[in-house]
Protein backbone atom coordinates (compact mmCIF):
# COMPACT_ATOMS: atom_id res chain seq x y z
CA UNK A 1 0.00 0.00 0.00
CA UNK A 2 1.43 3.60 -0.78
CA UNK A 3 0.25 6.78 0.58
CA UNK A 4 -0.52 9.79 -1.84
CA UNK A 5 -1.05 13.19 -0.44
CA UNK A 6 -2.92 11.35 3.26
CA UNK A 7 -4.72 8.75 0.36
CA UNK A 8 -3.97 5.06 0.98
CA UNK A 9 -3.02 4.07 -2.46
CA UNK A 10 -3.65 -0.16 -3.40
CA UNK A 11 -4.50 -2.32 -6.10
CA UNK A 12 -5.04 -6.29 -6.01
CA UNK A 13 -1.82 -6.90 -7.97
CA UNK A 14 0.13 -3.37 -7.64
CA UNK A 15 0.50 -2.68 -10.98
CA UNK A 16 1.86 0.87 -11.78
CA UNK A 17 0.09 2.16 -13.79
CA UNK A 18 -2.57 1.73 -11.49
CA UNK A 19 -0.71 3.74 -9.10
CA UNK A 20 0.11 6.51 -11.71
CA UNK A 21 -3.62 6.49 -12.10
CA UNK A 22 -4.70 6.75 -8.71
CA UNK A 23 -2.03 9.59 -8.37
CA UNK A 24 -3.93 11.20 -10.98
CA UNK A 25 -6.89 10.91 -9.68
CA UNK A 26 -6.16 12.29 -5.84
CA UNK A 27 -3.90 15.71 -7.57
CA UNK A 28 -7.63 16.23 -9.41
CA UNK A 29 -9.49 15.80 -6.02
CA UNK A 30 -11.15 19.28 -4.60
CA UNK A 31 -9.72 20.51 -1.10
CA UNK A 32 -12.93 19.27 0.89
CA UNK A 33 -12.82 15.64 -1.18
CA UNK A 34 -9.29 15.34 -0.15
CA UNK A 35 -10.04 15.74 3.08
CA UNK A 36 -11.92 13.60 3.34
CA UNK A 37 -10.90 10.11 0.85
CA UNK A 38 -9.11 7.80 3.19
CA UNK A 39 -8.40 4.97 0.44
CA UNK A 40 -8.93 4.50 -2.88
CA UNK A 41 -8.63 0.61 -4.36
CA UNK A 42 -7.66 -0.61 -7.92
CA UNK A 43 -9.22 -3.96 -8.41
CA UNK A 44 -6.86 -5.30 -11.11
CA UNK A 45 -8.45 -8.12 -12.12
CA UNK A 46 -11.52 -6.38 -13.18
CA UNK A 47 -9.42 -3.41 -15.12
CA UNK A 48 -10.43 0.24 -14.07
CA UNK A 49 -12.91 -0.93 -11.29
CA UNK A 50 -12.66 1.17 -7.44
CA UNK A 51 -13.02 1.26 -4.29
CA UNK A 52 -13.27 4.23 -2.11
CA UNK A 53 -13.49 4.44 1.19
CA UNK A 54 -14.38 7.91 2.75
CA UNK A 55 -12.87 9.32 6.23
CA UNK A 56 -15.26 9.62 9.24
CA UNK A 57 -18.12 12.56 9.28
CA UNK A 58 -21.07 13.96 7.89
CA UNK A 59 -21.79 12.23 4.04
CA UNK A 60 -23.14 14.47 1.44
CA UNK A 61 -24.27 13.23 -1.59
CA UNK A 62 -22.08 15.18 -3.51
CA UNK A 63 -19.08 13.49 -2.83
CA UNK A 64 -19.95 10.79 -5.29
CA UNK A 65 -20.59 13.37 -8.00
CA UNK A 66 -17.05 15.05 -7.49
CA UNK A 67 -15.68 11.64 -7.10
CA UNK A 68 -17.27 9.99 -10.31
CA UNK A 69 -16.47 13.69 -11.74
CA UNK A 70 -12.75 12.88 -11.54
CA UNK A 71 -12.33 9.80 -12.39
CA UNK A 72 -14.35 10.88 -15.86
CA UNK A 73 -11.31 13.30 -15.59
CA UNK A 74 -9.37 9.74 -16.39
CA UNK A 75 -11.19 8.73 -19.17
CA UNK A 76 -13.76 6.75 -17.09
CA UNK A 77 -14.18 3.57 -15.10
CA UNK A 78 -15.47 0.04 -14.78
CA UNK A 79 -17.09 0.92 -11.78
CA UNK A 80 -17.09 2.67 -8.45
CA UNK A 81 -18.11 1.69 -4.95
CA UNK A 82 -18.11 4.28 -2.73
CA UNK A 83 -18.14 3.55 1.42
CA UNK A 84 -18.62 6.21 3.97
CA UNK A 85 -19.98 5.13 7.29
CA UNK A 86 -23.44 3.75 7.18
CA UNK A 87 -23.33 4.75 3.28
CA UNK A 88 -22.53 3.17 0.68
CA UNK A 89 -22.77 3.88 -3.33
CA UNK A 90 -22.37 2.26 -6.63
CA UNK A 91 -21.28 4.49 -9.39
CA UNK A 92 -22.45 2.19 -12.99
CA UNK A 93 -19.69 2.01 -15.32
CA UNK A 94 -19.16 5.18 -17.27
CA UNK A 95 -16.64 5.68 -20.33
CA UNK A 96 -15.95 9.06 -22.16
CA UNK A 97 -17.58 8.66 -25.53
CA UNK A 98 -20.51 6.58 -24.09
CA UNK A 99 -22.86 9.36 -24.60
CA UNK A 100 -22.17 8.56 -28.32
CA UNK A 101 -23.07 5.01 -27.73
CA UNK A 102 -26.56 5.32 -26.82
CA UNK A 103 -28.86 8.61 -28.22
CA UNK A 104 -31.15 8.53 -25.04
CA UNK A 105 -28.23 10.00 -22.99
């Protein structure tokens, strides 16, 4: 596991890139996000699927929407399950250029 700015940085098989992206990801975090991700996990077996776990305290809504924000900031995802306390979210898989895909977007 690395640490990244106070973000616990892992992936199941500790690829690099992974890492590079997960770098990316926390220097495009707002101040109050930062904050408050505690870890963010790369599952490498399922390719650009997370994990994030937020720090203790209040949960607004809007932290999935600035998360899922940046990580569209990346290109996209396979995925993202957010945990924060007693909540916990499932962003659906979301690649840029998907809008193109499908007209009822």
């Amino acid at each position: 596991m690395n640490r990244y700015k106070g973000v616990e940085l892992s992936s199941r098989y500790e690829l690099e890139a992974e890492f590079a992206e997960m770098m990316r990801v926390v220097d495009a975090l707002s101040p109050l996000l930062l904050s408050r991700v505690q870890q963010i996990w790369c599952d490498s077996k399922a390719g650009a699927c997370y994990a994030v776990t937020m720090r203790a305290g209040p949960w607004d809504d809007s932290f999935a929407t600035g998360i899922h924000a940046v990580f569209m900031t990346q290109g996209g995802h396979n995925g993202i399950a957010i945990q924060g306390g007693p909540r916990e979210i499932f962003i659906e898989p979301e690649w840029e250029g998907d809008e193109l895909d499908d007209p009822d977007r």
